[in-house]
C-alpha atoms as a PDB file:
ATOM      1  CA  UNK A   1      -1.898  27.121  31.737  1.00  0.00           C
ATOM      2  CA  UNK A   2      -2.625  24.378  29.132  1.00  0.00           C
ATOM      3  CA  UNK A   3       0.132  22.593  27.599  1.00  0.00           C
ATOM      4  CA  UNK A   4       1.014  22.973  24.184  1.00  0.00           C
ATOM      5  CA  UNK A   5       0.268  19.979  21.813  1.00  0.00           C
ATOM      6  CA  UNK A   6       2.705  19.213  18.577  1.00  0.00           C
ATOM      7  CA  UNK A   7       0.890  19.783  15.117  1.00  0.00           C
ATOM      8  CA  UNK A   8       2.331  18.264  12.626  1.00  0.00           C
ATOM      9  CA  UNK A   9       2.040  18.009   9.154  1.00  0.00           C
ATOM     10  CA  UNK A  10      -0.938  15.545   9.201  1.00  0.00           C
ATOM     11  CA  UNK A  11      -2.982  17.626  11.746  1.00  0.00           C
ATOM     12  CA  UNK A  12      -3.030  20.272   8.932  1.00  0.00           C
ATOM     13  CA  UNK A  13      -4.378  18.237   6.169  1.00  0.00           C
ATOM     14  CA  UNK A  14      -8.448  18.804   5.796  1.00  0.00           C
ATOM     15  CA  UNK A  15     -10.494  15.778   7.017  1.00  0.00           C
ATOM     16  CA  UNK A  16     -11.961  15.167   3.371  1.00  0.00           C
ATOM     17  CA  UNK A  17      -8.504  13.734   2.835  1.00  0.00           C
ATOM     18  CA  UNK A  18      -8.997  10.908   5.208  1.00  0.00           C
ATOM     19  CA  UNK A  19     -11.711  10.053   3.163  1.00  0.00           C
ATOM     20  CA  UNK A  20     -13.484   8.452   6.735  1.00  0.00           C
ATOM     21  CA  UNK A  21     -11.113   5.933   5.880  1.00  0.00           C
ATOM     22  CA  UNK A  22      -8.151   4.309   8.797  1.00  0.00           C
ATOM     23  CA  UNK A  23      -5.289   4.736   6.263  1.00  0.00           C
ATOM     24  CA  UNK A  24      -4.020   8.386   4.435  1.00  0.00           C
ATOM     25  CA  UNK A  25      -5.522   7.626   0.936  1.00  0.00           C
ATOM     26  CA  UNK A  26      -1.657   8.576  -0.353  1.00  0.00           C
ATOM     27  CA  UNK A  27       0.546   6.996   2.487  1.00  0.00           C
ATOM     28  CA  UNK A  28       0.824   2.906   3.684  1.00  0.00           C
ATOM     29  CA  UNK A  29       2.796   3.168   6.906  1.00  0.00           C
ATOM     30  CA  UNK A  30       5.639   0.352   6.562  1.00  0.00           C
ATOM     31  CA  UNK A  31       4.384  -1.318   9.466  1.00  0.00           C
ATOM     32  CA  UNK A  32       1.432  -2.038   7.649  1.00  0.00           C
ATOM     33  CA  UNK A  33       3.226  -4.036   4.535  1.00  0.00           C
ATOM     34  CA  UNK A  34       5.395  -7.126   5.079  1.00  0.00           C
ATOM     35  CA  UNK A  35       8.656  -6.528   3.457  1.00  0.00           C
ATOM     36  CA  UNK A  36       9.105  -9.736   2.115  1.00  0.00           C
ATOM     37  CA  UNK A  37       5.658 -10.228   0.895  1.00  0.00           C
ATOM     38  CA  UNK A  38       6.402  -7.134  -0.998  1.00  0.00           C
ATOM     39  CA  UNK A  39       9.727  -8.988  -2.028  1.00  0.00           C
ATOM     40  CA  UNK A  40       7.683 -11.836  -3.354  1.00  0.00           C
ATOM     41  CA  UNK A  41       5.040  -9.747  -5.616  1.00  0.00           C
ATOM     42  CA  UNK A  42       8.488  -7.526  -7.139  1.00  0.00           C
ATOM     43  CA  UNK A  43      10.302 -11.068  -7.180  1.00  0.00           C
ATOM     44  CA  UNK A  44       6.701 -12.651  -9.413  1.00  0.00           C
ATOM     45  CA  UNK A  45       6.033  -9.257 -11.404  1.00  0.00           C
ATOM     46  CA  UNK A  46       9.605  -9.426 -13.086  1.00  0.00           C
ATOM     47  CA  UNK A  47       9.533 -13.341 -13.797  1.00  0.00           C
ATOM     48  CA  UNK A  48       6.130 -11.953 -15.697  1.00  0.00           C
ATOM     49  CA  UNK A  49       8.590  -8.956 -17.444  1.00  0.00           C
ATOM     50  CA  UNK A  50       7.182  -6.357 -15.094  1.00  0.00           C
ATOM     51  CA  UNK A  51       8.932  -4.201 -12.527  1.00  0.00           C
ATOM     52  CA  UNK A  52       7.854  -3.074  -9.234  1.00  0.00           C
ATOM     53  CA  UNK A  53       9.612  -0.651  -7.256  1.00  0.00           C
ATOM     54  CA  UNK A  54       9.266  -1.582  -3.711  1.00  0.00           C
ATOM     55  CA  UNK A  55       9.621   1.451  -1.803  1.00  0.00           C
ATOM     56  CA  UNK A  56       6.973   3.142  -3.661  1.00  0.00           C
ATOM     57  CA  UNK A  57       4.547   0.532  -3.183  1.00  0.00           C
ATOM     58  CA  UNK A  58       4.952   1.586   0.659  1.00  0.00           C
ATOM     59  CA  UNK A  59       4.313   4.633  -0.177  1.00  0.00           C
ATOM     60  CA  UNK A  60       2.345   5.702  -2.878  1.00  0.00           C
ATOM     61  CA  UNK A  61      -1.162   3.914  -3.090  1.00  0.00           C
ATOM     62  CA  UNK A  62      -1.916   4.799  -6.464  1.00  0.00           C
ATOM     63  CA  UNK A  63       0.766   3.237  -7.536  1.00  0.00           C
ATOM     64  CA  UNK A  64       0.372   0.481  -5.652  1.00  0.00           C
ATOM     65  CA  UNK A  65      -2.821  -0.276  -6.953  1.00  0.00           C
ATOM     66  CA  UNK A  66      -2.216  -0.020 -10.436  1.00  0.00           C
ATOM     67  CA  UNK A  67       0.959  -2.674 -10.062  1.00  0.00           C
ATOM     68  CA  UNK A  68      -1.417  -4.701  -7.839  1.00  0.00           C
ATOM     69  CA  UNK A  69      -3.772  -4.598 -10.648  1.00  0.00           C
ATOM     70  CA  UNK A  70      -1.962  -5.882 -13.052  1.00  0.00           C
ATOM     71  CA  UNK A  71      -0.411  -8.403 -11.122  1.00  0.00           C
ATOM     72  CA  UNK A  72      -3.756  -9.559 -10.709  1.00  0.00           C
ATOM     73  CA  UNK A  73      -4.150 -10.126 -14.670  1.00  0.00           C
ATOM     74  CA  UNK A  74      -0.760 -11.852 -14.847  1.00  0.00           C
ATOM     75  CA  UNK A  75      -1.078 -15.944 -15.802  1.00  0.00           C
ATOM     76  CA  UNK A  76       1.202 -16.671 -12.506  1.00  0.00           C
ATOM     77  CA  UNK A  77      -1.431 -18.044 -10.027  1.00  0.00           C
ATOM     78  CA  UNK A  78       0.977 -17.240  -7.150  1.00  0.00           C
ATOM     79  CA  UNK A  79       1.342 -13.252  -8.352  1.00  0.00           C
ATOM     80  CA  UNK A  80      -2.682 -13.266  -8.986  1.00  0.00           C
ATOM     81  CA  UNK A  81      -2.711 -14.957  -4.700  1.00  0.00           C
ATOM     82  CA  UNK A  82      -0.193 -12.544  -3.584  1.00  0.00           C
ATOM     83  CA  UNK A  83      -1.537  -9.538  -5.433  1.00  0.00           C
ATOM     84  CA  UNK A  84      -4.926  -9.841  -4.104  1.00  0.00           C
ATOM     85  CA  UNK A  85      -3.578 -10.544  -0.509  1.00  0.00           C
ATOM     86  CA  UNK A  86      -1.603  -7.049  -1.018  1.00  0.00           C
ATOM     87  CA  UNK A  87      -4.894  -5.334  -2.589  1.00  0.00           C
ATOM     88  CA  UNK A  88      -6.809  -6.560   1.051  1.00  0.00           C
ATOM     89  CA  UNK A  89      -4.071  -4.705   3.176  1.00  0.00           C
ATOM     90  CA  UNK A  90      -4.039  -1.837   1.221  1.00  0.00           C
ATOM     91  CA  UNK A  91      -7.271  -1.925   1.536  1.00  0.00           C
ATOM     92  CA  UNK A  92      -7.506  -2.476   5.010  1.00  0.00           C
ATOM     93  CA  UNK A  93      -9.005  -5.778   4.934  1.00  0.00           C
ATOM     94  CA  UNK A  94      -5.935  -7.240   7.287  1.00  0.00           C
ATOM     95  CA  UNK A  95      -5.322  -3.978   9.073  1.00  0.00           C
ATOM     96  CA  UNK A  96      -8.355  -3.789  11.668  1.00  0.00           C
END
């Protein structure tokens, strides 16, 4: 008798959606994204009059990107530093 393995809901997802990538092109596991770096962008985007929410950035990539982005055109050197240091882990640049 062979023992019975848990699927769950990420076993059921077609590989295309990996995308061959490490990461789930929709999900950034929290482990992944420090917390206060995250704090530091939000904290740098509303100085510039923009708001980030946090959790979402955790969670939703295409979101994250498009904040990241325009943090990125922003005149604050330290956003446009810690906006391309979030764009490499979301990339996965800092997660191998």
């Amino acid at each position: 008798m062979y023992p019975t393995l848990d699927v769950t809901e990420l076993d059921r997802l077609p590989r295309e959606f990996f995308g061959g990538g490490r990461i789930l092109p929709a999900l950034v596991p929290a482990c992944c994204v420090d917390m206060g770096l995250l704090a530091t962008f939000q904290d740098h985007m509303q100085r510039a009059g923009e708001t980030v929410q946090v959790h979402r950035m955790r969670y939703d990539r295409a979101y994250a990107f498009e904040r990241i982005a325009l943090g990125h055109s922003a005149a604050d050197a330290v956003l446009r530093h810690v906006a391309l240091m979030l764009f490499e882990i979301y990339q996965g640049g800092l997660l191998r």
